[in-house]
N, C-alpha and C. Protein backbone atom coordinates (compact mmCIF):
# COMPACT_ATOMS: atom_id res chain seq x y z
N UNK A 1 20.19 -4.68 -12.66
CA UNK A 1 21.45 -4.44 -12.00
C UNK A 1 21.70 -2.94 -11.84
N UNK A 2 21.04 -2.25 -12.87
CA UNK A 2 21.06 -1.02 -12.87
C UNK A 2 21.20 -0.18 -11.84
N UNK A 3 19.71 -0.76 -11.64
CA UNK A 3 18.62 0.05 -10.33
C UNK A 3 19.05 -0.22 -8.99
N UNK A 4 19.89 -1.48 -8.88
CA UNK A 4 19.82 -2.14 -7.82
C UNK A 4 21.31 -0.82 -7.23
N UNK A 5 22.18 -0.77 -8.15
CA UNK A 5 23.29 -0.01 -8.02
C UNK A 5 23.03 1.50 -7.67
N UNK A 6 22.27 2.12 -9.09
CA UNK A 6 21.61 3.17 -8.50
C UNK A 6 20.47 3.42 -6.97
N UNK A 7 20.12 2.41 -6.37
CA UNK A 7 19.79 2.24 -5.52
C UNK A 7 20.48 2.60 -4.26
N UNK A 8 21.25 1.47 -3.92
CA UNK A 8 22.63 1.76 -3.54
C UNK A 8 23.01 3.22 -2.81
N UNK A 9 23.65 3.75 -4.22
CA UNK A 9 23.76 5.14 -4.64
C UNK A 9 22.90 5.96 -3.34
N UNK A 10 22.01 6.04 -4.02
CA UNK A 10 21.07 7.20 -3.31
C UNK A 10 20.55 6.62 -1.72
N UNK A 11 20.75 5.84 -1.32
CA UNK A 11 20.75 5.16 -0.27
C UNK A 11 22.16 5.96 0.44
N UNK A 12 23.13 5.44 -0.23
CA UNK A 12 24.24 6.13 0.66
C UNK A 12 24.35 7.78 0.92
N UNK A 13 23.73 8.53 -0.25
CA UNK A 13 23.87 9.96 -0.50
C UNK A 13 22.62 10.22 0.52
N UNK A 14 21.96 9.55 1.05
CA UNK A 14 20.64 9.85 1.54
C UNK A 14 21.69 9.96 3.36
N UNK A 15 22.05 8.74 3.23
CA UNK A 15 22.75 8.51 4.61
C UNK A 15 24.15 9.83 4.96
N UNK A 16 24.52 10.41 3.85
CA UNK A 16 25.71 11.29 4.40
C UNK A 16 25.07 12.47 3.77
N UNK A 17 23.81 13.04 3.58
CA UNK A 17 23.50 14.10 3.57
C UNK A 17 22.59 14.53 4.91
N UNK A 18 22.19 13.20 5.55
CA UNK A 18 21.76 13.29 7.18
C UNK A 18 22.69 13.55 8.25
N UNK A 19 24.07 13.12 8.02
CA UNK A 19 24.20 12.80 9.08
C UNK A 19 24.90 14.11 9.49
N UNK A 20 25.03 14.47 11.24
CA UNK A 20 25.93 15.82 11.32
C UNK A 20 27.27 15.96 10.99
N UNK A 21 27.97 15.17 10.77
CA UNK A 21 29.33 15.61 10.72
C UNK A 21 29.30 15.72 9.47
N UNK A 22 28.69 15.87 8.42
CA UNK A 22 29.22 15.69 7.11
C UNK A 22 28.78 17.19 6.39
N UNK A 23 29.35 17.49 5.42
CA UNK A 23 29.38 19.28 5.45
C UNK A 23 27.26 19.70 4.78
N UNK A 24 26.95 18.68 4.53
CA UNK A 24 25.37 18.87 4.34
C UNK A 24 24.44 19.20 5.01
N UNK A 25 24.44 18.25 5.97
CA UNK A 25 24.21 18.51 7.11
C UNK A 25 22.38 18.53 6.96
N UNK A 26 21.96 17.87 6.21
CA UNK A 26 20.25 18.10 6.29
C UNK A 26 19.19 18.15 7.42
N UNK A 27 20.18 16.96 7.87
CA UNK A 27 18.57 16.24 8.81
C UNK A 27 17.45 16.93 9.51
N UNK A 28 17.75 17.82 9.81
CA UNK A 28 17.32 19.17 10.80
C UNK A 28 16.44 19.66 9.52
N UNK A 29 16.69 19.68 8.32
CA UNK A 29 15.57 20.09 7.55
C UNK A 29 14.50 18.89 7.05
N UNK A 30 15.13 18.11 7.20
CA UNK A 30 14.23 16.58 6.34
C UNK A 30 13.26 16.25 7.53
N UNK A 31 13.83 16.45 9.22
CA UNK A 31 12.88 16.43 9.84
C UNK A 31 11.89 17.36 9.90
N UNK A 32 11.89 18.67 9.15
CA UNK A 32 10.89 19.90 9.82
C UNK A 32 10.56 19.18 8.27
N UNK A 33 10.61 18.87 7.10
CA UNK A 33 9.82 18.54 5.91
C UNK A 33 8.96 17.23 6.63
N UNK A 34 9.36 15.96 7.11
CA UNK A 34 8.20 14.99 7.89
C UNK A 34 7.70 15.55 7.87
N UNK A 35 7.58 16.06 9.44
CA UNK A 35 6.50 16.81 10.18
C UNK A 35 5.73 17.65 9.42
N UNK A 36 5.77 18.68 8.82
CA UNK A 36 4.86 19.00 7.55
C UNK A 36 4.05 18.09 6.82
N UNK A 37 5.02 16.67 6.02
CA UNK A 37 3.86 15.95 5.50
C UNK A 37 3.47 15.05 6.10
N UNK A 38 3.46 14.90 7.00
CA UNK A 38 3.01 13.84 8.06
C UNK A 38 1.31 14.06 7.97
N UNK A 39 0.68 14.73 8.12
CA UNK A 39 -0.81 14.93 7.97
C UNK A 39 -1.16 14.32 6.58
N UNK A 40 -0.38 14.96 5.48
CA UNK A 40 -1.12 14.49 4.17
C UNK A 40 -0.69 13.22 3.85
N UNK A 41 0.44 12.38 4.09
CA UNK A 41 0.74 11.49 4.44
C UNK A 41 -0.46 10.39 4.82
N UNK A 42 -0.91 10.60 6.08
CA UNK A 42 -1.72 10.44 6.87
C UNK A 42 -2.96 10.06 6.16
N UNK A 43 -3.74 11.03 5.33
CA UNK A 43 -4.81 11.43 4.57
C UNK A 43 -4.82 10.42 3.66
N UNK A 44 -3.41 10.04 2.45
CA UNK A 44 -3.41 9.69 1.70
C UNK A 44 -3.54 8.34 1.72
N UNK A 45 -2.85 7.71 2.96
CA UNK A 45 -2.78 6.61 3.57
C UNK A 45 -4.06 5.86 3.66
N UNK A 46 -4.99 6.49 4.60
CA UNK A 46 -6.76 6.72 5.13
C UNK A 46 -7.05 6.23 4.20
N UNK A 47 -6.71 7.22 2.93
CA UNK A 47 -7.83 7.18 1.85
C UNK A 47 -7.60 5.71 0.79
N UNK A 48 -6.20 5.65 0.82
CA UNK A 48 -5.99 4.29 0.39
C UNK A 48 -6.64 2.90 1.00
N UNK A 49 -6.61 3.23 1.92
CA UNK A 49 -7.11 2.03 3.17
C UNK A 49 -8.74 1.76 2.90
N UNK A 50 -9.34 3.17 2.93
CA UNK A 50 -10.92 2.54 2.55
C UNK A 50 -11.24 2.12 1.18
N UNK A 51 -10.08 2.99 -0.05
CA UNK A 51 -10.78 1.65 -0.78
C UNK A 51 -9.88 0.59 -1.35
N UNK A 52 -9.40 -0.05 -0.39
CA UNK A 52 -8.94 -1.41 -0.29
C UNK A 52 -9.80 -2.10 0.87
N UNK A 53 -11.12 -1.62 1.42
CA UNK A 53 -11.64 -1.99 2.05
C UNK A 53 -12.88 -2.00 1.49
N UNK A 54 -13.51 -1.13 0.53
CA UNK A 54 -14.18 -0.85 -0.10
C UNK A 54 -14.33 -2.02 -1.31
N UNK A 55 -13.17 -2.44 -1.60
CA UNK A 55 -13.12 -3.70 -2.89
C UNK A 55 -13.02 -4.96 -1.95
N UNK A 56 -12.64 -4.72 -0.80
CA UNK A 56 -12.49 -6.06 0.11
C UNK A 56 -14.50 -6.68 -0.09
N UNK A 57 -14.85 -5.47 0.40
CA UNK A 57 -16.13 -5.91 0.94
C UNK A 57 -17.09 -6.54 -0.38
N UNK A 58 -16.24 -5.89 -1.59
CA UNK A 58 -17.61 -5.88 -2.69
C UNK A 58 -17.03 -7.31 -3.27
N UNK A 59 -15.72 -7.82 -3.41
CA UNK A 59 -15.40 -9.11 -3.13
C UNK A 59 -16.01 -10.04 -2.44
N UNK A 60 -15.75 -9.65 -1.30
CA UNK A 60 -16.74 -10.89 -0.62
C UNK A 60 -18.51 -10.63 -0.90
N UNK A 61 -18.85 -9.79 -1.04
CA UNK A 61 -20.34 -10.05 -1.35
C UNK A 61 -20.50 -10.84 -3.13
N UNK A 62 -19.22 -10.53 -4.33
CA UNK A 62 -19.74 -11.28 -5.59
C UNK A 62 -18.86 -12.88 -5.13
N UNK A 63 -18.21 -13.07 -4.10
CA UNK A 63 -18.09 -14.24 -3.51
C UNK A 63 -19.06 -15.23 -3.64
N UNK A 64 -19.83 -14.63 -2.39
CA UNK A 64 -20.54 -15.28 -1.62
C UNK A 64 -21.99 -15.26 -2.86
N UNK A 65 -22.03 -14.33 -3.78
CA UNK A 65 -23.55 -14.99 -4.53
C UNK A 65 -23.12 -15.73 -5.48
N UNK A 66 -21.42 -15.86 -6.09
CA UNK A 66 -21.20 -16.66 -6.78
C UNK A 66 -21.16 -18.37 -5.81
N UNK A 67 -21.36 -18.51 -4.61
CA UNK A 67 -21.09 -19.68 -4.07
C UNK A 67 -23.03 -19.71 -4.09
N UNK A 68 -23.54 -19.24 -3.61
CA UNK A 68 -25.06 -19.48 -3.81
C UNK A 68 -25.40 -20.08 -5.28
N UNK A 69 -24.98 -19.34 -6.15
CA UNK A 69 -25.36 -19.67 -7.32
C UNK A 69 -24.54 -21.35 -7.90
N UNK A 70 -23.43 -21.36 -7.42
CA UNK A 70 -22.95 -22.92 -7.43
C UNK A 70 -23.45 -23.84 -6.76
N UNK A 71 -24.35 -23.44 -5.22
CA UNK A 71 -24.99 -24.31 -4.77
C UNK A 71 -26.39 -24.26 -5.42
N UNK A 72 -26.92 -23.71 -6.24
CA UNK A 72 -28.68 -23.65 -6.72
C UNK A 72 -28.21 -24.91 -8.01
N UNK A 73 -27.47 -24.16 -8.86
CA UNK A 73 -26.67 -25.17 -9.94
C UNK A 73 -26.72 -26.73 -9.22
N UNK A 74 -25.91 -26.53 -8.15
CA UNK A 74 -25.81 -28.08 -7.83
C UNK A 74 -27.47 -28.77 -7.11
N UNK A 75 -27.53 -28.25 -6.82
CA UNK A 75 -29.33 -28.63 -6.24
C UNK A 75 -30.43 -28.89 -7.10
N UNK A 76 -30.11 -28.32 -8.82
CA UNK A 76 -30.97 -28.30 -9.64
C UNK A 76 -30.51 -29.54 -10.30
N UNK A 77 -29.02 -29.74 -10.29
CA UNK A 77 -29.05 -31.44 -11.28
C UNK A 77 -29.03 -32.27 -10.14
N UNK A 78 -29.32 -32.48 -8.84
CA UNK A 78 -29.62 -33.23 -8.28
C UNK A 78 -30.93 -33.65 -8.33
N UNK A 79 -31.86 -32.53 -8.46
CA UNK A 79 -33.25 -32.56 -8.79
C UNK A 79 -33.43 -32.95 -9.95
N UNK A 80 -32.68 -33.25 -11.02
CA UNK A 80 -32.98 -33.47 -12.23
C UNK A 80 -32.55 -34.98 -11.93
N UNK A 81 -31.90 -35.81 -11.44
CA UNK A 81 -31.13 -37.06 -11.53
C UNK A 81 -32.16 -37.74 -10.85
């Protein structure tokens, strides 16, 4: 309940430190901060992506020899019966 409140919170302080009429007046800086991290952003993103693609792939390859190996298993007590 805490978090959800403190949430909230900084949600609204986020919203009236953007906006123009209010004596803060950020936005004009929060946008030139984006645009700055927008590249590393970017990078960090990339780099997340390949290796969640990287474990995708090595997944499906101990998949697929664990399904080979359930079909040899099953082929061998058929051969035995």
């Amino acid at each position: 309940m805490v978090s959800l409140i403190a949430g909230i919170i900084l949600i609204a302080f986020t919203v009236f430190s953007l906006l123009p009429s209010c004596p803060l007046n950020w936005g004009v800086d929060v946008l030139a901060f984006l645009r700055g991290s927008l590249p590393v952003i970017a990078a960090l993103i990339g780099l997340i992506c390949l290796f969640i693609g990287a474990a995708d792939i090595k997944d499906k390859k101990e998949a697929a020899k664990e399904e080979k190996e359930a079909r040899d298993r099953e082929s061998k007590e058929e051969k035995k019966d």
